[in-house]
PDB file of N, CA and C in Angstrom:
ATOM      1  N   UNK A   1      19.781  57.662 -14.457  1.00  0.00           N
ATOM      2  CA  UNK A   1      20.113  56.280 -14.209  1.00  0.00           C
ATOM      3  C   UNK A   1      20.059  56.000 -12.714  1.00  0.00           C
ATOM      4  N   UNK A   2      19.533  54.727 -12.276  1.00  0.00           N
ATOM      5  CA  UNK A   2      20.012  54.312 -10.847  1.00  0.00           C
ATOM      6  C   UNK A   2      20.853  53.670 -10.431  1.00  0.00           C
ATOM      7  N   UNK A   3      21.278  53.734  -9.879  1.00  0.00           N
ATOM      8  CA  UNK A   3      22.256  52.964  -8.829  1.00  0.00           C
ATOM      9  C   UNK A   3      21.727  52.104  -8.270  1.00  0.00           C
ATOM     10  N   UNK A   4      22.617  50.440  -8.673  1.00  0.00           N
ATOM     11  CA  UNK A   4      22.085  49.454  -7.944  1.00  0.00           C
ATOM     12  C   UNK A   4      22.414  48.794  -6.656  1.00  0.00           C
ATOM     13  N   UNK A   5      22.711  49.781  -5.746  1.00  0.00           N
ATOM     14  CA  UNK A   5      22.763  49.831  -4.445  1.00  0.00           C
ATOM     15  C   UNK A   5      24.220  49.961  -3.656  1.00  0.00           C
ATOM     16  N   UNK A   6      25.343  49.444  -4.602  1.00  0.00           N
ATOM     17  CA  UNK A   6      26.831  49.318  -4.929  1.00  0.00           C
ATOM     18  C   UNK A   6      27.650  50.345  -5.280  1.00  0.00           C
ATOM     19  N   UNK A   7      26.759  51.688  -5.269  1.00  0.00           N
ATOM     20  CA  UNK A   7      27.499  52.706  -5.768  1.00  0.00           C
ATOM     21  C   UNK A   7      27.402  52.440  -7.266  1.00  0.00           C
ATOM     22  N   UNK A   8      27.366  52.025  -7.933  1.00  0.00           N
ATOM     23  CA  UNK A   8      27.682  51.888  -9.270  1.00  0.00           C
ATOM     24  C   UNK A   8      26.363  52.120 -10.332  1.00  0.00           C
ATOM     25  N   UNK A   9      26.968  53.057 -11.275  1.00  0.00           N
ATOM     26  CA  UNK A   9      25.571  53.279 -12.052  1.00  0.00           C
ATOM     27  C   UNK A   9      25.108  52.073 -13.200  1.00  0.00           C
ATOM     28  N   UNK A  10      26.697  52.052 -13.790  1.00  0.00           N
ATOM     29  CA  UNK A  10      26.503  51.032 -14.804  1.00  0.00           C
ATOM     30  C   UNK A  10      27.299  49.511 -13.943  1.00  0.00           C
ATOM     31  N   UNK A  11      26.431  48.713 -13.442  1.00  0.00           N
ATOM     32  CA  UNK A  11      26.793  47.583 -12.901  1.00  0.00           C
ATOM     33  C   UNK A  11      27.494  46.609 -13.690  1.00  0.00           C
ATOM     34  N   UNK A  12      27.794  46.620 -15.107  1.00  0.00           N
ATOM     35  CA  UNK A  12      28.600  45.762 -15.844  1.00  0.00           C
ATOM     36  C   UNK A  12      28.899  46.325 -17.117  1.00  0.00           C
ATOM     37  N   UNK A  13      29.813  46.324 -17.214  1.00  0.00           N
ATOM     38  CA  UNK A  13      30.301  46.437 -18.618  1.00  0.00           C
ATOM     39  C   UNK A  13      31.249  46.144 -19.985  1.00  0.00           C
ATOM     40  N   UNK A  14      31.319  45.308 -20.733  1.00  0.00           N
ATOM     41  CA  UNK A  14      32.029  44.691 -21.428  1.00  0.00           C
ATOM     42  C   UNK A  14      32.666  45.423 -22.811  1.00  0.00           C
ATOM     43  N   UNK A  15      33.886  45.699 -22.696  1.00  0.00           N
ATOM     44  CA  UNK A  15      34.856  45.862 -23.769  1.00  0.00           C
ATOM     45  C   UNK A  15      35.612  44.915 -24.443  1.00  0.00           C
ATOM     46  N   UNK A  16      35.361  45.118 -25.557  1.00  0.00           N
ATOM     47  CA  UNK A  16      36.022  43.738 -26.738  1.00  0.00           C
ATOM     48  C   UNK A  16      37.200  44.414 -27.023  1.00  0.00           C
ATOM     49  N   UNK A  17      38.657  44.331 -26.523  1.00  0.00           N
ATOM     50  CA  UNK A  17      39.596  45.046 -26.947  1.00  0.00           C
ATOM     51  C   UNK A  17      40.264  44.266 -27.980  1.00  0.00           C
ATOM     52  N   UNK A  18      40.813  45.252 -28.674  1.00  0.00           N
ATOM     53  CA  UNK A  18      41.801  44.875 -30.162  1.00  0.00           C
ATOM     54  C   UNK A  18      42.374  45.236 -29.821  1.00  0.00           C
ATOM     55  N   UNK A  19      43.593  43.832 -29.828  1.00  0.00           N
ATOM     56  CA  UNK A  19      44.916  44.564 -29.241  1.00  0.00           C
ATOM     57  C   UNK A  19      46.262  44.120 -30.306  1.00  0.00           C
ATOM     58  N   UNK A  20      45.514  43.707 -32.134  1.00  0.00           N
ATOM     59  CA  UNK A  20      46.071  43.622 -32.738  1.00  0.00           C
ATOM     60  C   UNK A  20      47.408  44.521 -33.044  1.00  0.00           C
ATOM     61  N   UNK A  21      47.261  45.945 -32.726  1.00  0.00           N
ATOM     62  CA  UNK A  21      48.266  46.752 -32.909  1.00  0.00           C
ATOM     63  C   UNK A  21      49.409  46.575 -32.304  1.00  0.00           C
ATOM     64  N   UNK A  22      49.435  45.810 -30.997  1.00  0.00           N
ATOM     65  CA  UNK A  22      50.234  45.941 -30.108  1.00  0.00           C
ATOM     66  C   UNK A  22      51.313  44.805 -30.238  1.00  0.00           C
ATOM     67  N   UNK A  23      52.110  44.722 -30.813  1.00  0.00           N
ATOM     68  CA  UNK A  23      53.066  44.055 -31.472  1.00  0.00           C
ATOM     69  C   UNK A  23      54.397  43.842 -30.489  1.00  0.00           C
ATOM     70  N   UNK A  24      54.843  44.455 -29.695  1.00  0.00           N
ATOM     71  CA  UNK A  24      55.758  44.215 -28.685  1.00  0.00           C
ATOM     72  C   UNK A  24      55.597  44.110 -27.454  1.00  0.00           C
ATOM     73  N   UNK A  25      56.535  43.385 -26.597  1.00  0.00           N
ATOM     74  CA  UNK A  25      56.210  43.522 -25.434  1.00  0.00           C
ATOM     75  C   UNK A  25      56.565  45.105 -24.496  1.00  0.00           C
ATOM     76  N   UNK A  26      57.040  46.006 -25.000  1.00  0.00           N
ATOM     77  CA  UNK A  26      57.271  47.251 -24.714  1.00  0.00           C
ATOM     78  C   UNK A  26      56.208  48.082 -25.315  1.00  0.00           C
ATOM     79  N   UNK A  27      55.347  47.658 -26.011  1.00  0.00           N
ATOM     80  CA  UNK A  27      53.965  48.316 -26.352  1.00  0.00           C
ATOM     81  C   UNK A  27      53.055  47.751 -25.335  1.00  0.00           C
ATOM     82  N   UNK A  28      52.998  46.431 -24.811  1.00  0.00           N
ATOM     83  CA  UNK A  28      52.174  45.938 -24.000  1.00  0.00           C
ATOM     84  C   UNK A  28      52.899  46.666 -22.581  1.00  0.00           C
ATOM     85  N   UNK A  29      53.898  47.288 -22.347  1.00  0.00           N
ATOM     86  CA  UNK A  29      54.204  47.650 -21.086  1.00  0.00           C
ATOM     87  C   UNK A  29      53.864  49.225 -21.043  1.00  0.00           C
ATOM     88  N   UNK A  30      53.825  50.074 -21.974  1.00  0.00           N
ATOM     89  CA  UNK A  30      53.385  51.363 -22.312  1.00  0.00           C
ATOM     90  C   UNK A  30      52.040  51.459 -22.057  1.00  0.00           C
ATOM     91  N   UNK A  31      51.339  50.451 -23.008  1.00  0.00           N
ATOM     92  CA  UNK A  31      49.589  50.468 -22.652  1.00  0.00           C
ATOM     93  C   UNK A  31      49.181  50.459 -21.550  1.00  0.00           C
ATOM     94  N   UNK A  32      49.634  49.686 -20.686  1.00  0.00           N
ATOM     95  CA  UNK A  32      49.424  48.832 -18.961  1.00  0.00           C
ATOM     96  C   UNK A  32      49.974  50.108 -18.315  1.00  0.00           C
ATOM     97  N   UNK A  33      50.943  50.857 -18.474  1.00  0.00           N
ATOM     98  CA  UNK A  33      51.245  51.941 -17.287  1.00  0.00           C
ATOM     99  C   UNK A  33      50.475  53.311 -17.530  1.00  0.00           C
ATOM    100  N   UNK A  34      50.329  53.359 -18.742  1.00  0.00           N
ATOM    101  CA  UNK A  34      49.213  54.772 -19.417  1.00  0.00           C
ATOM    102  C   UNK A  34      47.917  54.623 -19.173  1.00  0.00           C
ATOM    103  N   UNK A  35      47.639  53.000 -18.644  1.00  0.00           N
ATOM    104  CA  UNK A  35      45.819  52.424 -18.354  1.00  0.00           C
ATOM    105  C   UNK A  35      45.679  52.914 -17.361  1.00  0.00           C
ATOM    106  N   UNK A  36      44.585  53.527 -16.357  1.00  0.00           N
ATOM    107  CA  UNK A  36      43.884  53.449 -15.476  1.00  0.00           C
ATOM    108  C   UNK A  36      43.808  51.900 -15.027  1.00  0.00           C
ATOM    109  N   UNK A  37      43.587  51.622 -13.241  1.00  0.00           N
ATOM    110  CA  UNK A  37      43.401  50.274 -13.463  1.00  0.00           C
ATOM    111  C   UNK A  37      42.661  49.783 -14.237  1.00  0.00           C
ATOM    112  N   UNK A  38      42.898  48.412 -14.547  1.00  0.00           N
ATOM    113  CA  UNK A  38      42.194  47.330 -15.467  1.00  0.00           C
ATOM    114  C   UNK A  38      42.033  45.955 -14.903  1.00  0.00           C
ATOM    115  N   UNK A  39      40.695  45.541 -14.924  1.00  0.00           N
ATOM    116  CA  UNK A  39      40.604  44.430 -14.316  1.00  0.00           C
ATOM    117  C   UNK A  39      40.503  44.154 -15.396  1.00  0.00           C
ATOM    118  N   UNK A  40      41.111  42.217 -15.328  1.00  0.00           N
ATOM    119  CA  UNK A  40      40.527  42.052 -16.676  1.00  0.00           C
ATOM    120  C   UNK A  40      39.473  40.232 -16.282  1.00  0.00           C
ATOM    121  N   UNK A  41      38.891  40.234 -17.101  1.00  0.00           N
ATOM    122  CA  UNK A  41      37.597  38.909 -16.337  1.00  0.00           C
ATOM    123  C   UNK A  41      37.634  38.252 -17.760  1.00  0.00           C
ATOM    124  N   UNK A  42      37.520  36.654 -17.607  1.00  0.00           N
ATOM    125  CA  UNK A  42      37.570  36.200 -19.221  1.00  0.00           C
ATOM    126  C   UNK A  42      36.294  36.197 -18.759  1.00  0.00           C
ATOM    127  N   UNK A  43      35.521  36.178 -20.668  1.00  0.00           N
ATOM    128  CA  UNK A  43      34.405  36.335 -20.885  1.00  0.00           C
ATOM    129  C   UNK A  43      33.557  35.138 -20.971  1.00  0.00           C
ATOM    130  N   UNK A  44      32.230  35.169 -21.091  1.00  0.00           N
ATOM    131  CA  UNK A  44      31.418  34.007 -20.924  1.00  0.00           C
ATOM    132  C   UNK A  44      31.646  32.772 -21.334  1.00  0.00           C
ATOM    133  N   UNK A  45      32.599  32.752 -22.891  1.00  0.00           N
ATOM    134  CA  UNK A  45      32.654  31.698 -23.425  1.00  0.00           C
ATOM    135  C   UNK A  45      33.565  30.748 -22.980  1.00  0.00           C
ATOM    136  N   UNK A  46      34.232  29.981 -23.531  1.00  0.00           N
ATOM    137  CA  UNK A  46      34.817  28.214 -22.959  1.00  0.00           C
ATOM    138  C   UNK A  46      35.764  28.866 -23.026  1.00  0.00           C
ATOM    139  N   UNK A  47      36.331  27.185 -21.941  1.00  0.00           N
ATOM    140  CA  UNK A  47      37.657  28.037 -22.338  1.00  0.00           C
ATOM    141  C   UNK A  47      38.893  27.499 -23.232  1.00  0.00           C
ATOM    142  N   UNK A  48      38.380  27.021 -23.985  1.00  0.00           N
ATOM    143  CA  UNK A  48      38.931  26.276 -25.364  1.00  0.00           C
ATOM    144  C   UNK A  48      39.137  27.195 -26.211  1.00  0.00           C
ATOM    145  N   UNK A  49      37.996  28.433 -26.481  1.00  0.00           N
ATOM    146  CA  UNK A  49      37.926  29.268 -26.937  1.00  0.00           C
ATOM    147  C   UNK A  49      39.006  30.992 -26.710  1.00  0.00           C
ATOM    148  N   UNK A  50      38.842  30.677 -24.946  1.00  0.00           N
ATOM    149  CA  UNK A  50      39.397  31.407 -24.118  1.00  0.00           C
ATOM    150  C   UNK A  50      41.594  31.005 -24.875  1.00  0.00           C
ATOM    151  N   UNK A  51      41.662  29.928 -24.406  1.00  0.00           N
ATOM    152  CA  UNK A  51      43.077  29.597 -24.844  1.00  0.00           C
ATOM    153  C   UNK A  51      43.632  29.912 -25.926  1.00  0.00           C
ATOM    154  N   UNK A  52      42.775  28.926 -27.368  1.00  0.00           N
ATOM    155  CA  UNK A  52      42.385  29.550 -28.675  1.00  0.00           C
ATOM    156  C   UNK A  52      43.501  30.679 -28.774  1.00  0.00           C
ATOM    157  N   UNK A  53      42.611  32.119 -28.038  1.00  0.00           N
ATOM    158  CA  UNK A  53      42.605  33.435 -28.173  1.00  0.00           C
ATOM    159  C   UNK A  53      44.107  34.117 -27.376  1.00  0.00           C
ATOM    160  N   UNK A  54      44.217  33.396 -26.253  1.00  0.00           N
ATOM    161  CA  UNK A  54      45.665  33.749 -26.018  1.00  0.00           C
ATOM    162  C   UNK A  54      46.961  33.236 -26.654  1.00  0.00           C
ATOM    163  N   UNK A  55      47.131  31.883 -27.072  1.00  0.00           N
ATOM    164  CA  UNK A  55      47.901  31.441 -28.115  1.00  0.00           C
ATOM    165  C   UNK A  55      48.034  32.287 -28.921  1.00  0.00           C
ATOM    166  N   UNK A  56      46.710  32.861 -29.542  1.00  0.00           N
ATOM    167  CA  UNK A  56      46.854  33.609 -30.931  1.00  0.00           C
ATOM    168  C   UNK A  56      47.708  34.785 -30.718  1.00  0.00           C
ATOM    169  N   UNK A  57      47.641  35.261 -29.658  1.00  0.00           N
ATOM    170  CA  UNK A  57      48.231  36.547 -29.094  1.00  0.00           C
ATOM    171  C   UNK A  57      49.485  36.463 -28.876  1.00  0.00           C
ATOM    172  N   UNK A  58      50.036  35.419 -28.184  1.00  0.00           N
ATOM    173  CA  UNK A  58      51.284  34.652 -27.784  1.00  0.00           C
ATOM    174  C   UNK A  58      51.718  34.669 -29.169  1.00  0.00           C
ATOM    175  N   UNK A  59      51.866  33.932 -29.845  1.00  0.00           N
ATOM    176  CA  UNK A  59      52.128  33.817 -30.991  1.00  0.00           C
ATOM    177  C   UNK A  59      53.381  35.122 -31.744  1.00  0.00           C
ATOM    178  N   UNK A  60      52.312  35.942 -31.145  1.00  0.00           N
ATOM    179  CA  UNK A  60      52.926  37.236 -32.181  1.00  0.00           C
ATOM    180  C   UNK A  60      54.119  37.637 -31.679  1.00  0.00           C
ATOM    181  N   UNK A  61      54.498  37.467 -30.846  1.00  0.00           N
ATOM    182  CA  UNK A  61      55.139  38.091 -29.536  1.00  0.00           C
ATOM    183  C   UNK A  61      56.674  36.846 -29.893  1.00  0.00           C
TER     184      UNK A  61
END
């Protein structure tokens, strides 16, 4: 593979996380300190869609 000049081999990469399991906010604080950093970037779509998706999450909580 090459490097596109940035040091970096793979210049982008997108993970769809399921984070259905994660049911508490002491599961969401376990995950986050056991992660390596994490950036996190919303993804291409709207952000109607974007909101949508955090409500849904909110929700559970």
């Amino acid at each position: 593979m090459e490097s596109n000049g940035g040091g970096l081999i793979i210049p982008r990469m997108v993970i769809n996380m399921n984070e259905s399991r994660l049911t508490t906010i002491a599961q969401i604080e376990e995950f986050l300190s056991a992660s390596a950093f994490i950036e996190f970037k919303p993804d291409a779509g709207g952000d109607c869609e974007r909101y949508a998706h955090i409500s849904a999450v909110l929700r559970r909580f």
